[in-house]
C-alpha atoms as a PDB file:
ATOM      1  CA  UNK A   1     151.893 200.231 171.449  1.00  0.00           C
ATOM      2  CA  UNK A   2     153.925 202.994 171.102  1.00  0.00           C
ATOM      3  CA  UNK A   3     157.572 203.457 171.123  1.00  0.00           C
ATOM      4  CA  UNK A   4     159.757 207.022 170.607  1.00  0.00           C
ATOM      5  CA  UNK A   5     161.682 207.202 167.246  1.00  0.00           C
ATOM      6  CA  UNK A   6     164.950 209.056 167.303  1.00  0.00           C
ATOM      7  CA  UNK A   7     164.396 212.149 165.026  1.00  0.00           C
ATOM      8  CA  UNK A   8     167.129 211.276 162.864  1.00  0.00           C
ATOM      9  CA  UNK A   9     165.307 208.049 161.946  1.00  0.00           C
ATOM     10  CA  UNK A  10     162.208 209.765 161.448  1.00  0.00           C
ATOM     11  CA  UNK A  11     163.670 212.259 159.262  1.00  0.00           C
ATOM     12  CA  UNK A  12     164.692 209.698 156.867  1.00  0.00           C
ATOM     13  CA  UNK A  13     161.509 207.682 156.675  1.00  0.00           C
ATOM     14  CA  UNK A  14     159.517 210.957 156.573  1.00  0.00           C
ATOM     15  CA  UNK A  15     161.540 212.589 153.484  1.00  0.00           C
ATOM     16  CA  UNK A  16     162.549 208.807 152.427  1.00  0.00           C
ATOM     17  CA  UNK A  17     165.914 210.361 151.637  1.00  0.00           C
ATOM     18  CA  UNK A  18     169.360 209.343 153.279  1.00  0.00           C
ATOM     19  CA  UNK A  19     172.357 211.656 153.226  1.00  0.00           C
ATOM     20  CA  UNK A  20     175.789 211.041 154.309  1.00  0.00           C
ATOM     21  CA  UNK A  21     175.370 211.824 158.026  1.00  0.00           C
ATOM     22  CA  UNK A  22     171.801 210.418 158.449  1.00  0.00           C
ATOM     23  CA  UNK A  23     171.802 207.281 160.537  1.00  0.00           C
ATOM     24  CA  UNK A  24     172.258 204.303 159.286  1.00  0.00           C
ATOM     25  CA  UNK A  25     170.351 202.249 162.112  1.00  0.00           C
ATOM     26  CA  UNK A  26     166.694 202.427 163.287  1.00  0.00           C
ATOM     27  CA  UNK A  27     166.807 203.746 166.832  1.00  0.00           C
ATOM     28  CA  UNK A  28     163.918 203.114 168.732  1.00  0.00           C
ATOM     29  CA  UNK A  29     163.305 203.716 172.373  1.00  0.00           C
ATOM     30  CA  UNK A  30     160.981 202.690 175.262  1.00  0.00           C
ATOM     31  CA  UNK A  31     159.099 205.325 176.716  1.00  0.00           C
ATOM     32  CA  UNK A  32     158.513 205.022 180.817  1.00  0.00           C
ATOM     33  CA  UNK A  33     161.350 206.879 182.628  1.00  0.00           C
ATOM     34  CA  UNK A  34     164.179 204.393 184.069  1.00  0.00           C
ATOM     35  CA  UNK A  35     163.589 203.472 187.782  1.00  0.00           C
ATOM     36  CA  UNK A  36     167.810 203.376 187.579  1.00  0.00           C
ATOM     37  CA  UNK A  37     169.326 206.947 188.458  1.00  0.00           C
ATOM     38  CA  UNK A  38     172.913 207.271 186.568  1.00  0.00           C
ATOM     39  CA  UNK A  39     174.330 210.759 186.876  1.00  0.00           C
ATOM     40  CA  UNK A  40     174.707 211.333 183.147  1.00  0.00           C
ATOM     41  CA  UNK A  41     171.376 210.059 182.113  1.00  0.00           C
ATOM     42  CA  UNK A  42     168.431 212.241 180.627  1.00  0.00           C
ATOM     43  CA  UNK A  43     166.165 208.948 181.309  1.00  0.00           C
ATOM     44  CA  UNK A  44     167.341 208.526 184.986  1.00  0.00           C
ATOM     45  CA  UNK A  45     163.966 208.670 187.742  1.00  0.00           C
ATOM     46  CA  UNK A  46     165.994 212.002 188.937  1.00  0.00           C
ATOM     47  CA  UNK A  47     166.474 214.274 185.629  1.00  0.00           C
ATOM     48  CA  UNK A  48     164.306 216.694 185.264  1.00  0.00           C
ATOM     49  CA  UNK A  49     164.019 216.485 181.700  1.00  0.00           C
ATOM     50  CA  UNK A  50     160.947 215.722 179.465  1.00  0.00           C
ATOM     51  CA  UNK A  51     160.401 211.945 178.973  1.00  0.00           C
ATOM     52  CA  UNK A  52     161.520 212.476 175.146  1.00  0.00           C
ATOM     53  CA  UNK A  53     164.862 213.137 175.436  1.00  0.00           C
ATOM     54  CA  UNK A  54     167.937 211.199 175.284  1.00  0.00           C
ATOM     55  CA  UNK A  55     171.134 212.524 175.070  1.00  0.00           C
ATOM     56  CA  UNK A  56     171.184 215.273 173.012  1.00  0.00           C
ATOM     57  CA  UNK A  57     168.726 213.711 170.693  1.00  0.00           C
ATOM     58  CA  UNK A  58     164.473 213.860 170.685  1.00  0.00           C
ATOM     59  CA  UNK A  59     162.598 210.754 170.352  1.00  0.00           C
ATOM     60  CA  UNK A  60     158.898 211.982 169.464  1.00  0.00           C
ATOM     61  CA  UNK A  61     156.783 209.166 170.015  1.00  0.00           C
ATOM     62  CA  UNK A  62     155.126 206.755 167.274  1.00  0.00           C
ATOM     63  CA  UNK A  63     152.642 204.155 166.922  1.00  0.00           C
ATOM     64  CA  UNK A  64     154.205 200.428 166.298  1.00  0.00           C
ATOM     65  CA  UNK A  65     151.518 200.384 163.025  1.00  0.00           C
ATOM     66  CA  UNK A  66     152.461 203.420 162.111  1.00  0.00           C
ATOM     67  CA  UNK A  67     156.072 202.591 161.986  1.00  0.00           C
ATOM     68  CA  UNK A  68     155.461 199.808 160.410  1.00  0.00           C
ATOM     69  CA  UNK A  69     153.686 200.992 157.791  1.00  0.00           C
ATOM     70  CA  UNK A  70     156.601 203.761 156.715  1.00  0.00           C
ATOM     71  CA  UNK A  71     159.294 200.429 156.914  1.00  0.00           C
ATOM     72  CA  UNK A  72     157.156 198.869 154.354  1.00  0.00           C
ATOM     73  CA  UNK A  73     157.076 202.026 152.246  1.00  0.00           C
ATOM     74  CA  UNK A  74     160.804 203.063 152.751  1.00  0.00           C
ATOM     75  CA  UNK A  75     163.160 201.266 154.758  1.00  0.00           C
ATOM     76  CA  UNK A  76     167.055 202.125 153.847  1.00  0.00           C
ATOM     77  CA  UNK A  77     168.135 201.023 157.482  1.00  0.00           C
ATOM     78  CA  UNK A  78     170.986 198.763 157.936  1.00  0.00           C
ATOM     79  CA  UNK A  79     170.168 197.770 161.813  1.00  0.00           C
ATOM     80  CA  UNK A  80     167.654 198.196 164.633  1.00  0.00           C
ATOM     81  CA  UNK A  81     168.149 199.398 168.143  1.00  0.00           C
ATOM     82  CA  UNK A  82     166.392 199.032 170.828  1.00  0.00           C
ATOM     83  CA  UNK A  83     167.500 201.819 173.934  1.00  0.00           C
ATOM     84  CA  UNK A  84     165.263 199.890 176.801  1.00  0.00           C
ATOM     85  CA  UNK A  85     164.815 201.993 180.149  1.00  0.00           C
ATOM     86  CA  UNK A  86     164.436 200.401 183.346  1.00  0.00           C
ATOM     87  CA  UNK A  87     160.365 199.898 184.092  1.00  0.00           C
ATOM     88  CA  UNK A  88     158.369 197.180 185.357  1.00  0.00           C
ATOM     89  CA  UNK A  89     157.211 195.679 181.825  1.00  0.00           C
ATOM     90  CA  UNK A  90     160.090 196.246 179.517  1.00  0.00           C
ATOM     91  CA  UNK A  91     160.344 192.560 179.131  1.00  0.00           C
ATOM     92  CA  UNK A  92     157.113 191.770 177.944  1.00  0.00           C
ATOM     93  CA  UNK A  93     156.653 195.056 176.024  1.00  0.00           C
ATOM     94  CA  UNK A  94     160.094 194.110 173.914  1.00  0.00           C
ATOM     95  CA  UNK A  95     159.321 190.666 173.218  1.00  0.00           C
ATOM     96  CA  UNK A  96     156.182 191.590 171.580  1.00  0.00           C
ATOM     97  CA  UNK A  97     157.933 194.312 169.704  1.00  0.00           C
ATOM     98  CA  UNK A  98     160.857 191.999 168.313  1.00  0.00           C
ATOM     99  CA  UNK A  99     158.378 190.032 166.999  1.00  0.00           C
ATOM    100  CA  UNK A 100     156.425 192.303 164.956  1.00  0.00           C
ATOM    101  CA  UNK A 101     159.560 193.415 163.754  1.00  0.00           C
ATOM    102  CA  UNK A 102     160.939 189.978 162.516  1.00  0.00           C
ATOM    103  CA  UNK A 103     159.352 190.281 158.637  1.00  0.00           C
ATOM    104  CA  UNK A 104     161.789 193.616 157.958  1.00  0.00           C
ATOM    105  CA  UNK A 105     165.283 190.797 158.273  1.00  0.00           C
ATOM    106  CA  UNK A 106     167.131 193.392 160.039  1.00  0.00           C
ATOM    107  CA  UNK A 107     169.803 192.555 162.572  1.00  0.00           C
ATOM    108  CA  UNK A 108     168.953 193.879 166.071  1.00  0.00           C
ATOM    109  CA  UNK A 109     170.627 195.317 169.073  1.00  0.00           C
ATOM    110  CA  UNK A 110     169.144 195.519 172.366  1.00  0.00           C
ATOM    111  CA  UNK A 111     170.382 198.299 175.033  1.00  0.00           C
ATOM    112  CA  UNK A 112     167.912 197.446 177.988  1.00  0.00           C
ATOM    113  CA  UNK A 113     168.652 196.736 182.241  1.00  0.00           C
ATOM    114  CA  UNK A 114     170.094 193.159 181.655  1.00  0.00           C
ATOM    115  CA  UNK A 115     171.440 191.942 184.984  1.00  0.00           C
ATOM    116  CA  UNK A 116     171.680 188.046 184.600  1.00  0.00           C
ATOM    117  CA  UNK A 117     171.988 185.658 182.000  1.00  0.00           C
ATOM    118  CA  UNK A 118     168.943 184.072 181.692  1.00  0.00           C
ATOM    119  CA  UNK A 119     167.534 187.699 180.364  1.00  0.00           C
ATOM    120  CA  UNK A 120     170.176 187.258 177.897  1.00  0.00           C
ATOM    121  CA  UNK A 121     169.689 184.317 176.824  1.00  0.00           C
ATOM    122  CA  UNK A 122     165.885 184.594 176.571  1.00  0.00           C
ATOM    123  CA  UNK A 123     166.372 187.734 174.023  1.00  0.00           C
ATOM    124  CA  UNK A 124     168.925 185.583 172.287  1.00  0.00           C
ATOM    125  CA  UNK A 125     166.686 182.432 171.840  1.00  0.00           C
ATOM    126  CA  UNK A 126     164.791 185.457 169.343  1.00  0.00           C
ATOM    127  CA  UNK A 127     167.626 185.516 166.928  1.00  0.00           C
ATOM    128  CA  UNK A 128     168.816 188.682 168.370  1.00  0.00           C
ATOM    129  CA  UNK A 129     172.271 189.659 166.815  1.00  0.00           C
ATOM    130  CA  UNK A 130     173.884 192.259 169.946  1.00  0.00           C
ATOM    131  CA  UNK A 131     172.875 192.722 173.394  1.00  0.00           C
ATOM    132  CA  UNK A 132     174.533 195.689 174.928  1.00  0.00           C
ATOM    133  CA  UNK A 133     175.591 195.627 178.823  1.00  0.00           C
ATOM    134  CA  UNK A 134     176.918 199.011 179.500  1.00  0.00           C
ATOM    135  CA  UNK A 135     179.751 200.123 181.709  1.00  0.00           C
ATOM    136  CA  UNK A 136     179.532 203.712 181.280  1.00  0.00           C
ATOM    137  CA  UNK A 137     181.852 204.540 184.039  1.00  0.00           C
ATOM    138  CA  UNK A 138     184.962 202.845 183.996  1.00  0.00           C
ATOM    139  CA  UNK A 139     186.540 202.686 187.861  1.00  0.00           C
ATOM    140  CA  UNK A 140     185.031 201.395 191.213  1.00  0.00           C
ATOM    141  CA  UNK A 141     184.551 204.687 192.860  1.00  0.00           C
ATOM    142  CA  UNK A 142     183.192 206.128 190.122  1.00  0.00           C
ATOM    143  CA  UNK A 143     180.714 203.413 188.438  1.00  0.00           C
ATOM    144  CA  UNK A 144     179.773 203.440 192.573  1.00  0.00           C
ATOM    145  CA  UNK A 145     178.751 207.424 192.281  1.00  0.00           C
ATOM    146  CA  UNK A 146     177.443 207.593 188.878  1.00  0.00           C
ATOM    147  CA  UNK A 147     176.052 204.516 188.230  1.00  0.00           C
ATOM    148  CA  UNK A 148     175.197 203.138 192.163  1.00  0.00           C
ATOM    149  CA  UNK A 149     176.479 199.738 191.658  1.00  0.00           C
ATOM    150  CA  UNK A 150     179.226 197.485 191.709  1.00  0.00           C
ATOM    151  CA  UNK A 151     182.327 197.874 189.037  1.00  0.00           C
ATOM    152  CA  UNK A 152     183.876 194.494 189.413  1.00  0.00           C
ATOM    153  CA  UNK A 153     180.219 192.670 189.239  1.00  0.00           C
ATOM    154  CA  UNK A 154     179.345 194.450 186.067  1.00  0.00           C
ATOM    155  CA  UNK A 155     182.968 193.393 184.529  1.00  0.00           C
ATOM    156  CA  UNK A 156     182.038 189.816 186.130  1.00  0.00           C
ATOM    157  CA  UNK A 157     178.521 189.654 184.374  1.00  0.00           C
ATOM    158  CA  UNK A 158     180.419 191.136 180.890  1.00  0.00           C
ATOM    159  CA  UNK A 159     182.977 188.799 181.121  1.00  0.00           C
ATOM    160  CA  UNK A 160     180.513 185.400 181.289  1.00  0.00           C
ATOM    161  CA  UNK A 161     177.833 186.981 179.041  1.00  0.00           C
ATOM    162  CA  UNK A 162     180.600 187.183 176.448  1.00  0.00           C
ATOM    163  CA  UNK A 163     181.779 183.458 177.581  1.00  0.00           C
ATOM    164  CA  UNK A 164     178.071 181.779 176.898  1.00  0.00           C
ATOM    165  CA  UNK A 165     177.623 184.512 173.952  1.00  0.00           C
ATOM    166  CA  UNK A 166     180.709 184.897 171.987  1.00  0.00           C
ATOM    167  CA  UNK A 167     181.179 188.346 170.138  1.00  0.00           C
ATOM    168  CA  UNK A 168     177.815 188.811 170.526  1.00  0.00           C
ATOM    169  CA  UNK A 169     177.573 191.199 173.534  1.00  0.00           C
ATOM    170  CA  UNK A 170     178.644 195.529 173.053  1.00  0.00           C
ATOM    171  CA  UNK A 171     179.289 197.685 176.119  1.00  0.00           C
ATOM    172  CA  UNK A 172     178.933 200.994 176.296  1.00  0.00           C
ATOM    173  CA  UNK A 173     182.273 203.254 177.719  1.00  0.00           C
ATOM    174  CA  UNK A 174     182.092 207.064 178.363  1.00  0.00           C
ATOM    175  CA  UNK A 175     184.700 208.917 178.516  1.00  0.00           C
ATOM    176  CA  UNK A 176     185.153 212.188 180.127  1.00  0.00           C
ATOM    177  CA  UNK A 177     183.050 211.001 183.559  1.00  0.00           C
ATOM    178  CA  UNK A 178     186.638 211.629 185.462  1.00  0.00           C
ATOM    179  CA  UNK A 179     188.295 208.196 184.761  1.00  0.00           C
ATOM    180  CA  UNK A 180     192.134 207.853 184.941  1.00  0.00           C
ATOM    181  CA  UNK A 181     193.434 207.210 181.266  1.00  0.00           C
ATOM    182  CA  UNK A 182     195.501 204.232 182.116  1.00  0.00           C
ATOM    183  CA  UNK A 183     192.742 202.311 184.506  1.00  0.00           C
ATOM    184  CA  UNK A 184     190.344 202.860 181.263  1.00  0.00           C
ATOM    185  CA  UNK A 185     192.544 201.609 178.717  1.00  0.00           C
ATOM    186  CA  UNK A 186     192.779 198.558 180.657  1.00  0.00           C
ATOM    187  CA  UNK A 187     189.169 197.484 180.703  1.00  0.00           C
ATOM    188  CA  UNK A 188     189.073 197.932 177.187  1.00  0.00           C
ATOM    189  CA  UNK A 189     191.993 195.536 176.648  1.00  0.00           C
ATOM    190  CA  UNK A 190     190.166 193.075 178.986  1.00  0.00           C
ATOM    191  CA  UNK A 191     186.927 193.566 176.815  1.00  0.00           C
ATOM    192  CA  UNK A 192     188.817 193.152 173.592  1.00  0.00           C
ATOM    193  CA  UNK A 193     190.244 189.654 174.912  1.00  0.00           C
ATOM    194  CA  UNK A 194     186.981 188.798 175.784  1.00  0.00           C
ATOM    195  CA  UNK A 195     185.982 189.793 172.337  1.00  0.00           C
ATOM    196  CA  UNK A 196     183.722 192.245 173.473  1.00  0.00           C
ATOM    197  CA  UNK A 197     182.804 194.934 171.189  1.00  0.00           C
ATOM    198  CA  UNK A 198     183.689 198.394 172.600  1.00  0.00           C
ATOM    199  CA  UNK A 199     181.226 201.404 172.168  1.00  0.00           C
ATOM    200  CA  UNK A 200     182.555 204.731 173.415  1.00  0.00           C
ATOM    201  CA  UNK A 201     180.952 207.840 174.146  1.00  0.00           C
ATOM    202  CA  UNK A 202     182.094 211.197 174.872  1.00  0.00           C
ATOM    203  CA  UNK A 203     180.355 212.715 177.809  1.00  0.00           C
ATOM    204  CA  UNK A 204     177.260 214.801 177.149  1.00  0.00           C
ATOM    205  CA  UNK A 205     176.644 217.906 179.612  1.00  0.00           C
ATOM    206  CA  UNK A 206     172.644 217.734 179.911  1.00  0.00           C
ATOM    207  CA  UNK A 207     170.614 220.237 181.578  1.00  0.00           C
ATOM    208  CA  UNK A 208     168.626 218.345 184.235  1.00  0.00           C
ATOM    209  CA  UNK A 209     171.012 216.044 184.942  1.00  0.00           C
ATOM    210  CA  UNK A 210     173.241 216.038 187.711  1.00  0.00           C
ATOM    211  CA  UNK A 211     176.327 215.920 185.658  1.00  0.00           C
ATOM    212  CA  UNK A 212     175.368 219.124 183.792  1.00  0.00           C
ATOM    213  CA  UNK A 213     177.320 221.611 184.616  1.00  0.00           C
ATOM    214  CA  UNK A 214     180.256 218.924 184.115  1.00  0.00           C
ATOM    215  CA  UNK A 215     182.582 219.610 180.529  1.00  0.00           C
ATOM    216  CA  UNK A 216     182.298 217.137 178.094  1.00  0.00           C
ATOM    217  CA  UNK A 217     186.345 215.796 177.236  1.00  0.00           C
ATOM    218  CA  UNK A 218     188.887 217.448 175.513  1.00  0.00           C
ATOM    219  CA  UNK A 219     189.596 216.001 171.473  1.00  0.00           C
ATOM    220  CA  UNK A 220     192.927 215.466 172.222  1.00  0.00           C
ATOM    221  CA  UNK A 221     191.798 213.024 175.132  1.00  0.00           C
ATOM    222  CA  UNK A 222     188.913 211.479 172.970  1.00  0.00           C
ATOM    223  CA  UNK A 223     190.885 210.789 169.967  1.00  0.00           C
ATOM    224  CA  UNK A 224     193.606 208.914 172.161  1.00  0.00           C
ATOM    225  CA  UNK A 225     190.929 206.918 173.279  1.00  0.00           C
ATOM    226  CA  UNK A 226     189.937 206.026 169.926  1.00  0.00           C
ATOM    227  CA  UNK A 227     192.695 205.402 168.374  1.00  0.00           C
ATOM    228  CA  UNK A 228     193.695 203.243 171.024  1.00  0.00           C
ATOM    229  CA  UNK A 229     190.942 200.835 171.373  1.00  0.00           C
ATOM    230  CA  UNK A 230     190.909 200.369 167.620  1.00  0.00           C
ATOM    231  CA  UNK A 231     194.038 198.793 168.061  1.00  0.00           C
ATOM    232  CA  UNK A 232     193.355 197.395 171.092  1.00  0.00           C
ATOM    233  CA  UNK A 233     190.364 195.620 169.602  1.00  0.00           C
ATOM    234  CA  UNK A 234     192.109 194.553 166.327  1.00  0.00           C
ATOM    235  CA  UNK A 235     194.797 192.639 168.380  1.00  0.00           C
ATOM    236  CA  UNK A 236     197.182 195.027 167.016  1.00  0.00           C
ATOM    237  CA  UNK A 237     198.758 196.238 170.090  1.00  0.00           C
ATOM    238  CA  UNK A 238     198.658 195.439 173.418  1.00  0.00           C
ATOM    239  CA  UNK A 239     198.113 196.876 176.900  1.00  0.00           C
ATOM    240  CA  UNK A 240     202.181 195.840 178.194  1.00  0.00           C
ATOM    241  CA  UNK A 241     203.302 198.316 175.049  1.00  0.00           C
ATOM    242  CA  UNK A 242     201.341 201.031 175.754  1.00  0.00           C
ATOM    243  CA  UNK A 243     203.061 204.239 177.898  1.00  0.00           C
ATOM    244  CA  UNK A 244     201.731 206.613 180.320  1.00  0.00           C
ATOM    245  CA  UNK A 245     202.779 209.522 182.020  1.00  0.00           C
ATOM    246  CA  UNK A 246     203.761 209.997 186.130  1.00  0.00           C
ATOM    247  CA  UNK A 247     199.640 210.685 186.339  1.00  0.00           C
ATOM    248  CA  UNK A 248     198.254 207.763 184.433  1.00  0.00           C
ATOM    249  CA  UNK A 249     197.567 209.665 180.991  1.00  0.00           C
ATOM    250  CA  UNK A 250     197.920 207.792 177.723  1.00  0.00           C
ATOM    251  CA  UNK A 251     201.284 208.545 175.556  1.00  0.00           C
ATOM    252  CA  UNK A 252     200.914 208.518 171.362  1.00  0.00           C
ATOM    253  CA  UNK A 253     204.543 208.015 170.677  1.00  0.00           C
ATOM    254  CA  UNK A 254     205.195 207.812 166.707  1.00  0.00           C
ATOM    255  CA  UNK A 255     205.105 204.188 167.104  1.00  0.00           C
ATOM    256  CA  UNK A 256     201.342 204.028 167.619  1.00  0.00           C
ATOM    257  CA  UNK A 257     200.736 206.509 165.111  1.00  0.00           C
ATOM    258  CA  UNK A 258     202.602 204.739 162.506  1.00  0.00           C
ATOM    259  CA  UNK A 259     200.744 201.624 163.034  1.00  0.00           C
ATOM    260  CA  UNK A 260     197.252 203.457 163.323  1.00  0.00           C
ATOM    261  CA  UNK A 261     198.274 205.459 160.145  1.00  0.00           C
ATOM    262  CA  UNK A 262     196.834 202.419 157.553  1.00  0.00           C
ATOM    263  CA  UNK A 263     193.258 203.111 159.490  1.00  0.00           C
ATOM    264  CA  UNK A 264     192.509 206.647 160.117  1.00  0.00           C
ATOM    265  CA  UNK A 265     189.862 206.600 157.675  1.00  0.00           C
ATOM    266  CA  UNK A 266     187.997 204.661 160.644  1.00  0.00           C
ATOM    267  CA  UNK A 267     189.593 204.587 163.353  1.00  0.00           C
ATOM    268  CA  UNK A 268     187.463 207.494 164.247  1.00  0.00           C
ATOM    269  CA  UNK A 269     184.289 206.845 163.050  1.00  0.00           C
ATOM    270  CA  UNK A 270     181.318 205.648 165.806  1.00  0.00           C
ATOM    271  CA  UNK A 271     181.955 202.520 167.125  1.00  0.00           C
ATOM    272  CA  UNK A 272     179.584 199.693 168.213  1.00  0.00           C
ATOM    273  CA  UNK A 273     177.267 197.446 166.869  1.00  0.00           C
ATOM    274  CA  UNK A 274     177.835 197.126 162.874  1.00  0.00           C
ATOM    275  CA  UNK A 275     176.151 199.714 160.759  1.00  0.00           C
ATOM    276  CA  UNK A 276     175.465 202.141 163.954  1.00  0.00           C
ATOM    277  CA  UNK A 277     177.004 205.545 163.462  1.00  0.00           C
ATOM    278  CA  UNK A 278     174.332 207.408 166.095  1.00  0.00           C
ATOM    279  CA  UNK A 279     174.714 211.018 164.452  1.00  0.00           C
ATOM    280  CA  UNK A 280     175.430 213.854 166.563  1.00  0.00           C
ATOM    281  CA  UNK A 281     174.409 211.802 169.646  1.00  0.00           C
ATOM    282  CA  UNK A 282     177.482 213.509 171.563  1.00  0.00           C
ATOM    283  CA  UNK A 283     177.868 216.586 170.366  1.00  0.00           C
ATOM    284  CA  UNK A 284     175.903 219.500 167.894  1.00  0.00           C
ATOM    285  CA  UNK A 285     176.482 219.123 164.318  1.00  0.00           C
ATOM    286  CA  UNK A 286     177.996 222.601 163.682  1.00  0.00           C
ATOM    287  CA  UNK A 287     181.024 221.707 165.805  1.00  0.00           C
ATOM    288  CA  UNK A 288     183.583 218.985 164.957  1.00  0.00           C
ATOM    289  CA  UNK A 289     182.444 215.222 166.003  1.00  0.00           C
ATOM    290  CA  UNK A 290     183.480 213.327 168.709  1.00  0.00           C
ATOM    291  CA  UNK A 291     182.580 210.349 166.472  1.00  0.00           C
ATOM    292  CA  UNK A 292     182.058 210.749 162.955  1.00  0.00           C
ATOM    293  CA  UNK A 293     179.060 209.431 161.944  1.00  0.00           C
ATOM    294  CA  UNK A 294     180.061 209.515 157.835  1.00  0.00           C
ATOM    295  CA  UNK A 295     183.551 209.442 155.861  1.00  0.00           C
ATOM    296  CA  UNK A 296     186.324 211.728 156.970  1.00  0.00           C
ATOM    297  CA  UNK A 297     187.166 214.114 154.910  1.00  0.00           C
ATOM    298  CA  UNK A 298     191.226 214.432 154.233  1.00  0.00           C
ATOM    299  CA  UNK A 299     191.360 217.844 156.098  1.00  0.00           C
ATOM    300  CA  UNK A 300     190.146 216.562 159.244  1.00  0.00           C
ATOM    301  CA  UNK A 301     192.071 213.177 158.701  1.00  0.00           C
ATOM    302  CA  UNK A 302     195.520 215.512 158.854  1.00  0.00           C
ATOM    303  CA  UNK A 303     193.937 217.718 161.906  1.00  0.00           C
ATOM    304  CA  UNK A 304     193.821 214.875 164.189  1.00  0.00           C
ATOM    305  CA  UNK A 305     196.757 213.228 163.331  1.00  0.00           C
ATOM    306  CA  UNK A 306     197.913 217.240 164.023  1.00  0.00           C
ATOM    307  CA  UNK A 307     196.441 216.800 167.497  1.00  0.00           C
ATOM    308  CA  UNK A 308     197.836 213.348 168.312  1.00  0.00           C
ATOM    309  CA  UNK A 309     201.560 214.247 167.517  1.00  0.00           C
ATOM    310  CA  UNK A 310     201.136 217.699 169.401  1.00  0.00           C
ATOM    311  CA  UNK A 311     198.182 217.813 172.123  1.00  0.00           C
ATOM    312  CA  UNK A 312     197.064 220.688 170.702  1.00  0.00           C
ATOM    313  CA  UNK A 313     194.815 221.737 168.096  1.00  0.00           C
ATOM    314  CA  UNK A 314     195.915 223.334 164.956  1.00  0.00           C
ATOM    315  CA  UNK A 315     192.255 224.732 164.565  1.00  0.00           C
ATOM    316  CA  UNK A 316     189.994 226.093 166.567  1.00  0.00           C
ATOM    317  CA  UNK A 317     187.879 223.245 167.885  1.00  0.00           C
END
């Protein structure tokens, strides 16, 4: 059986060397285009792009022995990830995986086409620690055109998968797909309350796609977004304090940044599942990240907060 091994992951079993941006999760993904067709996707049935890629990243494909057999040697990962695409046997094909897996102990998140709870539950009954059920696009019209589906049903399945499976279950947010600022900072207060662990991407322009010749977001967007949901998700603020301009757009006012102050060590490092910091998933790693997938450094610590208080950059990003 073979699966594709982001080349990050690879890297580090290869050299058996970790260094301060190399991930700190085993990504692993299936490798049968997805039958579903979102906009953004490199995996959707409509890209045009070579069955290895996801995101921005390569996946070269490997042997389930052979992986096995370079865990045993070297394995420094924190987590495993499974990034499941849409095709007719992903079921069976992941079962069998998970269990081969079971003798390495490490916790294991499962992106894959869930769409009712008895999937769910099934993967759970295999000690899986997160199941991921993405959103992606946050707004009716615009899950409707990128994802072709239903925004309030998706919320719907979210809201009882986190119900039966409490802080268990991840979703996945882009932003940058056109969303209004105030409409997405509301989901993520309803998936904090629902203790729902909030993921967030910054849109990737991908050739073959039919989002590429889109721009991915501004920083100054992104890093309200961030900062935000870390509070959000901490219970340290909530939605009814937050302020927004006459066109929906998110306000920092010193209050915010003053409580966020204590935390901007993380508050803009990846978020998601524990231990996943997906390196230079969003973005190439000469340019600044979107999400950090290591320790800030002070200098870029006193850039954003730069940003936040101003709009601007004081750098050329």
């Amino acid at each position: 059986m073979r699966f594709g091994i982001s080349s990050g992951s690879l890297e580090v079993l290869k050299r058996k060397y970790i260094k301060e941006d190399s991930p700190t999760t085993l990504y692993l993904m299936t490798l049968q285009k997805c039958l579903n067709n979102c906009a953004f996707c490199t995996q959707a049935r409509g890209s045009h792009v070579d069955v290895f890629m996801l995101s921005r990243i390569t996946w070269p494909f490997i042997e389930i022995e052979d992986l096995i057999n370079l865990l045993e040697e070297y394995n420094p990962f924190k987590r495993l990830c499974f990034q499941v695409t849409n095709h007719l046997s992903w079921e069976k094909e992941l079962v069998e995986t998970i269990k081969l897996f079971k003798i390495f102990n490490l916790p294991i998140s499962i992106s894959a086409p869930f769409n009712n709870i008895s999937h769910i539950e099934k993967f759970f009954e295999l000690e899986i620690d997160r199941i991921n059920i993405s959103i992606d696009a946050v707004g009716k019209d615009l899950f409707r055109k990128i994802k072709y589906g239903e925004f309030e049903e998706r919320l719907e399945f979210i809201k009882e998968a986190s119900i039966k499976f409490p802080s268990q279950i991840t979703s996945h947010i882009i932003v940058g797909l056109g969303e209004e600022e105030k409409e997405l900072v509301y989901i993520i207060d309803k998936l904090s309350k629902w203790k729902v662990t909030v993921a967030l991407f910054a849109f990737t322009p991908l050739s073959g796609t039919r989002l590429e010749n889109m721009n991915p977001p501004n920083y100054y967007k992104y890093r309200k977004i961030q900062l935000i949901t870390f509070l959000l998700q901490r219970n340290l603020i909530s939605f009814d304090e937050l302020s927004f301009d006459k066109n929906d757009n998110l306000l920092i006012t010193e209050d915010i940044l003053s409580l966020a102050e204590p935390f901007f060590e993380i508050i803009f490092k990846t978020t998601g599942c524990p231990n996943c910091n997906r390196p230079y998933y969003n973005e190439s790693p000469r340019i600044v990240p979107y999400n950090f997938p290591r320790n800030l450094k002070d200098i870029e610590i006193e850039e954003i907060k730069y940003l936040l208080r101003n709009g601007r950059a004081r750098i050329n990003l």
